[in-house]
C-alpha atoms as a PDB file:
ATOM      1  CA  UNK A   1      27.555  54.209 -39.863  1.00  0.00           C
ATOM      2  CA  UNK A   2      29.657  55.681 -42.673  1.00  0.00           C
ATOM      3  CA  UNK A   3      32.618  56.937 -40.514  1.00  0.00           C
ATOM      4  CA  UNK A   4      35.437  58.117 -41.491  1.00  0.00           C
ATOM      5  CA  UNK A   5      38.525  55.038 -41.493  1.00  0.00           C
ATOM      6  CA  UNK A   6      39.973  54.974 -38.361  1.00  0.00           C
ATOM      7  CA  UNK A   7      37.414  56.729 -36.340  1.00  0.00           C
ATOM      8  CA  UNK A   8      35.221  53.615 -36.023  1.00  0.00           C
ATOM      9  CA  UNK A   9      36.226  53.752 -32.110  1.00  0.00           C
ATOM     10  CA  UNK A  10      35.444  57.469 -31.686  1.00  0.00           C
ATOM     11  CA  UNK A  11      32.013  56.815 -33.146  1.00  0.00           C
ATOM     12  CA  UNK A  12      31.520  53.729 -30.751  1.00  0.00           C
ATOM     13  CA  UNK A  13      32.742  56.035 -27.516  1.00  0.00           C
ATOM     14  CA  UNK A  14      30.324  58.703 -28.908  1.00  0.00           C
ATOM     15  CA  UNK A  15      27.323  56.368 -29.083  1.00  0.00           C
ATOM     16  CA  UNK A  16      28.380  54.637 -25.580  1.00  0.00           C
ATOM     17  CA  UNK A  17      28.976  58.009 -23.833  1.00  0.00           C
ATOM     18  CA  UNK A  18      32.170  56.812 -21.929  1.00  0.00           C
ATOM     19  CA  UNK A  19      35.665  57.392 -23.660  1.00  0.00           C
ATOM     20  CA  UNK A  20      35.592  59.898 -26.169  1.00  0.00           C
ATOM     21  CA  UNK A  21      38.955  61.712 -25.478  1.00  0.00           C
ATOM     22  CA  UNK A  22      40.953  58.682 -25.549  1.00  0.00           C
ATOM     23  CA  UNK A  23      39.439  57.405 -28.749  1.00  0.00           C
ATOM     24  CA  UNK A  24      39.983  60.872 -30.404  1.00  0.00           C
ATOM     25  CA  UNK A  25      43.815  60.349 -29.257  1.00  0.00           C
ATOM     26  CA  UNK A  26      43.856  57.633 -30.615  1.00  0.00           C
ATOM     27  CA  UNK A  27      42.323  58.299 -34.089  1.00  0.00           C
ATOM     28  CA  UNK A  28      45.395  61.142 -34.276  1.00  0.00           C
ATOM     29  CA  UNK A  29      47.796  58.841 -33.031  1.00  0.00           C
ATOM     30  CA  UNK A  30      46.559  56.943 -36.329  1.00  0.00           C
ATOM     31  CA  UNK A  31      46.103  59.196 -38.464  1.00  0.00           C
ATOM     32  CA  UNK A  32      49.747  60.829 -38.085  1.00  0.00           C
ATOM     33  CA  UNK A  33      51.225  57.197 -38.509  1.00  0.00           C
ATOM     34  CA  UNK A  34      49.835  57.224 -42.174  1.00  0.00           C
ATOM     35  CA  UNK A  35      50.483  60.158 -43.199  1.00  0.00           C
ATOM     36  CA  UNK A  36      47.189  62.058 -42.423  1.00  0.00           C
ATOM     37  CA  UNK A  37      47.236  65.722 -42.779  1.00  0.00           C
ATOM     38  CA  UNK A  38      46.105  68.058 -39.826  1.00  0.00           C
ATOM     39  CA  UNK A  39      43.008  68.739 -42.089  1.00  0.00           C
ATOM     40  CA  UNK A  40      42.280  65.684 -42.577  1.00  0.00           C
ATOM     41  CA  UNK A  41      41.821  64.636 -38.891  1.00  0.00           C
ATOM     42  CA  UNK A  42      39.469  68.369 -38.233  1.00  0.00           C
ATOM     43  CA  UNK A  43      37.288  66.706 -41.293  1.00  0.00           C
ATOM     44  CA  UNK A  44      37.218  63.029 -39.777  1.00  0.00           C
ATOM     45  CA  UNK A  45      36.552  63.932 -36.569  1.00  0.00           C
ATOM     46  CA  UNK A  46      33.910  66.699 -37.840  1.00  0.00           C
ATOM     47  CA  UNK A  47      32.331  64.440 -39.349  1.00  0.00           C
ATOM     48  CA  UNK A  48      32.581  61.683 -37.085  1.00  0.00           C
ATOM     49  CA  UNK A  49      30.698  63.983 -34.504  1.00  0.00           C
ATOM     50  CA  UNK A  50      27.750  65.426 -36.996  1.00  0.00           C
ATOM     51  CA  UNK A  51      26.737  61.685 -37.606  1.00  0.00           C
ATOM     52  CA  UNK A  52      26.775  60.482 -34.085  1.00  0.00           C
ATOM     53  CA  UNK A  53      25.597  63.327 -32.406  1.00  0.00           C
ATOM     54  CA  UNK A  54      24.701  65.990 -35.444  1.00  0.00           C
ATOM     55  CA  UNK A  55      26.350  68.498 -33.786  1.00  0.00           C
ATOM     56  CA  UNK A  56      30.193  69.519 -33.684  1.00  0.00           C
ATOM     57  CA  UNK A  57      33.028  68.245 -31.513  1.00  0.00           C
ATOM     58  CA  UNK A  58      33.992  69.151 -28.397  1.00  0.00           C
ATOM     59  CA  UNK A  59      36.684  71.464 -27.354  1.00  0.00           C
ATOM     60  CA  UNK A  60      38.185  68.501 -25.543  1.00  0.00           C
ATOM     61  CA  UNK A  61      38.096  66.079 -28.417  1.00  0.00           C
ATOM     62  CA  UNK A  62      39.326  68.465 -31.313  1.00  0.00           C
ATOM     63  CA  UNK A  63      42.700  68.990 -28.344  1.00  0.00           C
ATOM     64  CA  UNK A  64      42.972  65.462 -27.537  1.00  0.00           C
ATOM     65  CA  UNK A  65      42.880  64.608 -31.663  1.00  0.00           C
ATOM     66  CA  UNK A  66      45.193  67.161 -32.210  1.00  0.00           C
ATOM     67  CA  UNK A  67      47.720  66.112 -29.309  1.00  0.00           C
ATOM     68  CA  UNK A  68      48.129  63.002 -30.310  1.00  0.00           C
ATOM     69  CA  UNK A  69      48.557  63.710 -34.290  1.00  0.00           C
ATOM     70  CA  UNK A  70      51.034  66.861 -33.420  1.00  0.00           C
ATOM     71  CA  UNK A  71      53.021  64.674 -30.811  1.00  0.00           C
ATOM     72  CA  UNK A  72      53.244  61.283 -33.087  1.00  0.00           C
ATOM     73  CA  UNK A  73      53.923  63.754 -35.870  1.00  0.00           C
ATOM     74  CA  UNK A  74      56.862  65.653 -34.173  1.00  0.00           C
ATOM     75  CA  UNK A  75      58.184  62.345 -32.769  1.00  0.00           C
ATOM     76  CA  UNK A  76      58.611  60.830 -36.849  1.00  0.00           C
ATOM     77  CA  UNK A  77      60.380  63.994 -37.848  1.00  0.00           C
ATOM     78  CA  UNK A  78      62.680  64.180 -34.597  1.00  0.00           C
ATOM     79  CA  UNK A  79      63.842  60.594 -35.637  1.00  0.00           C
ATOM     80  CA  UNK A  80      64.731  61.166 -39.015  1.00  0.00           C
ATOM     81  CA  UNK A  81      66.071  65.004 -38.629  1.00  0.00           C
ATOM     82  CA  UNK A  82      70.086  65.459 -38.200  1.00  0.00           C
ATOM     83  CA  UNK A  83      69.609  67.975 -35.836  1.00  0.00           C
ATOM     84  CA  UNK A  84      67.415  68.575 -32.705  1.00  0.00           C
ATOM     85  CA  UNK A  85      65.468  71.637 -32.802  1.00  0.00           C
ATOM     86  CA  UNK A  86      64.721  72.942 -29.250  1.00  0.00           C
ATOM     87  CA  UNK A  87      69.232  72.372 -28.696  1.00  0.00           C
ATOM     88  CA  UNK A  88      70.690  72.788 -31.818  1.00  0.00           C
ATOM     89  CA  UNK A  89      72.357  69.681 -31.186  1.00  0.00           C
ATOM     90  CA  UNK A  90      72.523  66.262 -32.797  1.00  0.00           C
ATOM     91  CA  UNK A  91      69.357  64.326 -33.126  1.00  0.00           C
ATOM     92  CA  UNK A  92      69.638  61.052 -31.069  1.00  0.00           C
ATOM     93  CA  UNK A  93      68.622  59.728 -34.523  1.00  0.00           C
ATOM     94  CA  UNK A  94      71.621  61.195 -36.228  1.00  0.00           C
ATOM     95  CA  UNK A  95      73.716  59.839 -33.393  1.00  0.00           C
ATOM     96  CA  UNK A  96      72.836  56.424 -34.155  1.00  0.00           C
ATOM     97  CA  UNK A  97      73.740  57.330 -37.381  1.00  0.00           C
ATOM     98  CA  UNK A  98      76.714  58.037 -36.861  1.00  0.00           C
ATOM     99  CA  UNK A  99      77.750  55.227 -34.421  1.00  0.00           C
ATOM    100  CA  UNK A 100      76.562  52.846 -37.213  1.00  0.00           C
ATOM    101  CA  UNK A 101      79.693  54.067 -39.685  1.00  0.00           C
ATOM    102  CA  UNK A 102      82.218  53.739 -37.105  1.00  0.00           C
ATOM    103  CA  UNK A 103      81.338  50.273 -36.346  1.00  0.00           C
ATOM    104  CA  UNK A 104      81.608  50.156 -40.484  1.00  0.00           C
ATOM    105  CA  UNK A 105      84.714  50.963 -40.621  1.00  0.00           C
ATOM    106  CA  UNK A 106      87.855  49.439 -38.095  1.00  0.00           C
ATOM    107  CA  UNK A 107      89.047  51.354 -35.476  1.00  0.00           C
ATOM    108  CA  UNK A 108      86.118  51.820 -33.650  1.00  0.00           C
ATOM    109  CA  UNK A 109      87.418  50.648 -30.605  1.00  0.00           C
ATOM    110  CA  UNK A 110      89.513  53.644 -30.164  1.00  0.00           C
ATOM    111  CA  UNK A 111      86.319  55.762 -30.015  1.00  0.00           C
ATOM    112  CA  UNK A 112      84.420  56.863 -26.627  1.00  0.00           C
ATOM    113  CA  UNK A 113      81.551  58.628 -25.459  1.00  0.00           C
ATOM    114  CA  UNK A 114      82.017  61.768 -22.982  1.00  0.00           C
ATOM    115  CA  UNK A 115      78.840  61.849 -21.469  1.00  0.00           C
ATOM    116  CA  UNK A 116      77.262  65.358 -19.640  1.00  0.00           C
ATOM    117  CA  UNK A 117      74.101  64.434 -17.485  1.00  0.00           C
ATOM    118  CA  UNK A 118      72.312  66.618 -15.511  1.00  0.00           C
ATOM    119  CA  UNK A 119      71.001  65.264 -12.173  1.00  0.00           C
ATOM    120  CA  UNK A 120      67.366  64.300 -11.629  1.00  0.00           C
ATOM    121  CA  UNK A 121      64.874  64.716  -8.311  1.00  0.00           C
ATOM    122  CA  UNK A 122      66.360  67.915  -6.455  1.00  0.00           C
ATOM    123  CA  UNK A 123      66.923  70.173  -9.999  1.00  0.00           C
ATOM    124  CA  UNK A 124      64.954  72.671 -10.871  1.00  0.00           C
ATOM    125  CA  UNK A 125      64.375  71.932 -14.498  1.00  0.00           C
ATOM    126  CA  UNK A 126      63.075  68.500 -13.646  1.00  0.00           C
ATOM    127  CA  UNK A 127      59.538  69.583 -12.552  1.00  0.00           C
ATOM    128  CA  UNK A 128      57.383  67.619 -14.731  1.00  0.00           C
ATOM    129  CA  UNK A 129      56.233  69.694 -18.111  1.00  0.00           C
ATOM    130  CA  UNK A 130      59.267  71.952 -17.944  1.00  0.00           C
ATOM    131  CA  UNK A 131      60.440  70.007 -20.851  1.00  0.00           C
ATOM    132  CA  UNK A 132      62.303  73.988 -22.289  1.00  0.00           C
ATOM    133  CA  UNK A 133      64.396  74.141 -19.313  1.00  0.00           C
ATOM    134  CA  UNK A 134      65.369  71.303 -19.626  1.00  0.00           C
ATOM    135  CA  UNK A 135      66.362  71.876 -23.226  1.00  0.00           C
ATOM    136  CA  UNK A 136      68.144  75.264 -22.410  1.00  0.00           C
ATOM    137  CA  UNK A 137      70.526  73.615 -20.288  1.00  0.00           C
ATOM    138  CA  UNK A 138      71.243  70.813 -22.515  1.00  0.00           C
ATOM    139  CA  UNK A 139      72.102  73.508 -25.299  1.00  0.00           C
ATOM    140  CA  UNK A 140      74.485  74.979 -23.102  1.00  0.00           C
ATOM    141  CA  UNK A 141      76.189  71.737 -22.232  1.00  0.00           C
ATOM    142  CA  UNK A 142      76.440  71.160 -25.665  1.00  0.00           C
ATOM    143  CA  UNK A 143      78.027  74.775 -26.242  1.00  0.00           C
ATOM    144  CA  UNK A 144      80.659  74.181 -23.658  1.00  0.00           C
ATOM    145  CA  UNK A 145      81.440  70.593 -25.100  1.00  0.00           C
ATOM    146  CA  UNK A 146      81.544  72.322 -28.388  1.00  0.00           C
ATOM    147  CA  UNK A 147      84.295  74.806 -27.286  1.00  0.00           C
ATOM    148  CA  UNK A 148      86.217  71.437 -26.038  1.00  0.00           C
ATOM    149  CA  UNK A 149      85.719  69.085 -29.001  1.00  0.00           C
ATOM    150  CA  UNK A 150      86.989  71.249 -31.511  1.00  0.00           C
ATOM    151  CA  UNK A 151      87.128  68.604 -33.726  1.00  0.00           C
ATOM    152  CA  UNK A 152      84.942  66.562 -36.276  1.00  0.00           C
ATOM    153  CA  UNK A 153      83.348  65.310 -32.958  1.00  0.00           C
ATOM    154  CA  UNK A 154      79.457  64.364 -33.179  1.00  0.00           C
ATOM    155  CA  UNK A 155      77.604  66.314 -30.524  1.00  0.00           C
ATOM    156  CA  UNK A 156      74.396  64.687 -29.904  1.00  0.00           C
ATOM    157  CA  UNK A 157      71.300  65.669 -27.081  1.00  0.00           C
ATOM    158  CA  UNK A 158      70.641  62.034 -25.223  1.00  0.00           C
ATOM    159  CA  UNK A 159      67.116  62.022 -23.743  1.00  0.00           C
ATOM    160  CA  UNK A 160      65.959  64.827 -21.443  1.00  0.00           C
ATOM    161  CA  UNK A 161      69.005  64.693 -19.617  1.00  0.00           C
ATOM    162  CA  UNK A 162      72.235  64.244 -21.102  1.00  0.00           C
ATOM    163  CA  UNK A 163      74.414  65.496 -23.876  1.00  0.00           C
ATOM    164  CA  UNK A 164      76.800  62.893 -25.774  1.00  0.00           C
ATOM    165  CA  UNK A 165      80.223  63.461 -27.566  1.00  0.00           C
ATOM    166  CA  UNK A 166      81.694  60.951 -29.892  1.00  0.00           C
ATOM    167  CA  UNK A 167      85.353  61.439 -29.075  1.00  0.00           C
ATOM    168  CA  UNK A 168      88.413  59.637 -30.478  1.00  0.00           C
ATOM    169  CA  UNK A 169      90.428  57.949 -27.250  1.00  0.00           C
ATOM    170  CA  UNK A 170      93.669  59.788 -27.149  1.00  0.00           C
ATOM    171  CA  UNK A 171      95.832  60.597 -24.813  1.00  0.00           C
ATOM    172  CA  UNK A 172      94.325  64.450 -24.892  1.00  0.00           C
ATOM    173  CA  UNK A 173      91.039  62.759 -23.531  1.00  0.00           C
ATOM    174  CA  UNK A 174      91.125  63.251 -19.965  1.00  0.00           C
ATOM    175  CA  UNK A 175      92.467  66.426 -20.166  1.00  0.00           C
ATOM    176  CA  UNK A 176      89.601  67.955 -22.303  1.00  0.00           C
ATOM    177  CA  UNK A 177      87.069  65.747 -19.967  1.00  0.00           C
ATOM    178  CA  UNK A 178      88.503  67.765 -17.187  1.00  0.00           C
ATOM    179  CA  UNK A 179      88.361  71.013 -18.597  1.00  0.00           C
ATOM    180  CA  UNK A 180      84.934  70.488 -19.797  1.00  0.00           C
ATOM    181  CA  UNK A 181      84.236  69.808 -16.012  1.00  0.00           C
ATOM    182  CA  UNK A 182      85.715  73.123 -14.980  1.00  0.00           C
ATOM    183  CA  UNK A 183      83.887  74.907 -17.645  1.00  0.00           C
ATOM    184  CA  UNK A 184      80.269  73.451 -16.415  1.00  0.00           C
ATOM    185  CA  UNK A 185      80.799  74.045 -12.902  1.00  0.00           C
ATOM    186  CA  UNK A 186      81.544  77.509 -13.714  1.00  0.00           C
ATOM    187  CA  UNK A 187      78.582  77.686 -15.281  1.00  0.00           C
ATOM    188  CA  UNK A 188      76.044  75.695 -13.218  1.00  0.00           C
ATOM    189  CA  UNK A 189      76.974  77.834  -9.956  1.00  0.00           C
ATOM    190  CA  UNK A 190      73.107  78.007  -9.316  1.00  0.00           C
ATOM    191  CA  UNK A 191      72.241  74.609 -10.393  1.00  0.00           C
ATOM    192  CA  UNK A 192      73.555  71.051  -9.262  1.00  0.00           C
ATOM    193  CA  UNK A 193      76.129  69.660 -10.975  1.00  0.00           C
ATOM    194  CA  UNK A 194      76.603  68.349 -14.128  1.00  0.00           C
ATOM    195  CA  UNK A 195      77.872  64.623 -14.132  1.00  0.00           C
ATOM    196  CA  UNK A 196      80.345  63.912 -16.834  1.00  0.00           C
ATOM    197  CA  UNK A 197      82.037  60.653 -17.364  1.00  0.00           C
ATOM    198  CA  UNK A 198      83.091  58.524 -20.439  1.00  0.00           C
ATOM    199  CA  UNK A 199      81.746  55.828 -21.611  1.00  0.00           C
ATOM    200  CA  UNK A 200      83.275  52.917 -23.652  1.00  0.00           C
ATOM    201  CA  UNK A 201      81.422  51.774 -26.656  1.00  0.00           C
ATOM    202  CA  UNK A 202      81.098  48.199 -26.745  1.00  0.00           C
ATOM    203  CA  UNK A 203      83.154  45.668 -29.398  1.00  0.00           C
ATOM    204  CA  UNK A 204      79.616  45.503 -31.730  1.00  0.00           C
ATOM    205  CA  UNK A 205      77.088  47.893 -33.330  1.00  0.00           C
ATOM    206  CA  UNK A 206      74.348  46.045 -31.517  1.00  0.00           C
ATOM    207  CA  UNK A 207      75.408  46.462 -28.154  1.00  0.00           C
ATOM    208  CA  UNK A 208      76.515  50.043 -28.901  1.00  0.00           C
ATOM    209  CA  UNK A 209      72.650  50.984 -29.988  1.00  0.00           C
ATOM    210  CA  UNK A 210      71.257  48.925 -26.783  1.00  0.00           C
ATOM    211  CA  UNK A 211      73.919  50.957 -24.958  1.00  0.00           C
ATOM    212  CA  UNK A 212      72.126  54.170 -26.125  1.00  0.00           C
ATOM    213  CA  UNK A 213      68.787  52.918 -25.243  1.00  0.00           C
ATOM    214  CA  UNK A 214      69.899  52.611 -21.695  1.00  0.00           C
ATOM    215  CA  UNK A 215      71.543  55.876 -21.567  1.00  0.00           C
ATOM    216  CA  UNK A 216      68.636  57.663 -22.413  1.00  0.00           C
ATOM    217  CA  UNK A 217      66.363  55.466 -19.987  1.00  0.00           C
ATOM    218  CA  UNK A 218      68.276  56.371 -17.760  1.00  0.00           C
END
């Protein structure tokens, strides 16, 4: 039919009747993956939609295409930024990062992570969508570990939930774990708690990044 490459399926869905939105997700999903500009997919699907139907794309398609390529877009450039950019904090990418050259280097055993989660079900900023509330409170977790960790300490957002602190096991530790609870309680008079724990890293890179993975599963 002379489609576009990778909008063979929105074509078919078009012609079928049945589908459409999910193929045109899919097609941005695609599209973002190799590199497609946001042009490109308007174009693709434009003209996806003229030969099919001669006519132009629905309002639904053109925001399910455009979903899927700004989502799978934003996703690639959240893994390989430093930084996170609704919390200011650490990217989760950049904490792997940095997990990987301890375990490069000996000592690594003598390093923890100070974990700050917020709980889940009866707060507030877990209603489903209210994905800047959530982010709000994780920056100011991370502002009150930052006024602990004074140090060289990595500062990273974990998930939707959590904050995590690369810390060097000393006998200051528990001390500045315990002040950081103080200072969160303080601040979370209105909210439910903040849990914050430490965590051991594990004797091997491996189990240290599968470690991560959990933590941000939950």
């Amino acid at each position: 039919m002379g489609l576009p490459h990778g909008f063979e399926a929105v074509g078919e869905a078009l012609a079928s009747g049945s589908g459409v939105t999910d193929a045109c997700a899919a097609a941005g999903e695609e599209l973002a993956r190799d590199g497609g500009s946001m042009a490109e997919a308007l174009e693709s699907l434009r003209v996806t939609w003229t030969v099919v139907r001669e006519a132009d794309p629905s309002y639904a398609a053109v925001v399910a295409l455009l979903t899927a390529w700004n989502e799978t877009t934003l996703g690639y450039l959240l893994q390989v930024s430093c930084e996170d950019p609704l919390t200011g904090l650490a990217s989760q990418a950049h904490l792997r990062t940095r997990l990987a050259e301890l375990y490069r280097n000996p000592g690594t055993s003598s390093y923890d992570l100070v974990l700050c989660t917020m709980p889940t079900g009866d707060d507030p900023s877990d209603e489903p969508g209210d994905h800047f509330t959530r982010a709000m409170r994780q920056a100011r977790m991370g502002e009150m570990a930052r006024t602990v960790f004074l140090r060289n300490e990595t500062i990273a957002r974990l998930g939707s939930h959590s904050v995590a602190v690369v810390v060097l096991r000393d006998e200051r530790l528990d001390r500045r774990v315990h002040v950081l609870r103080t200072l969160l309680s303080r601040l979370e008079t209105d909210a439910p708690l903040t849990r914050v724990r430490v965590e051991g890293l594990p004797a091997c890179e491996s189990d240290a990044l599968h470690l991560l993975d959990a933590l941000v599963l939950g």
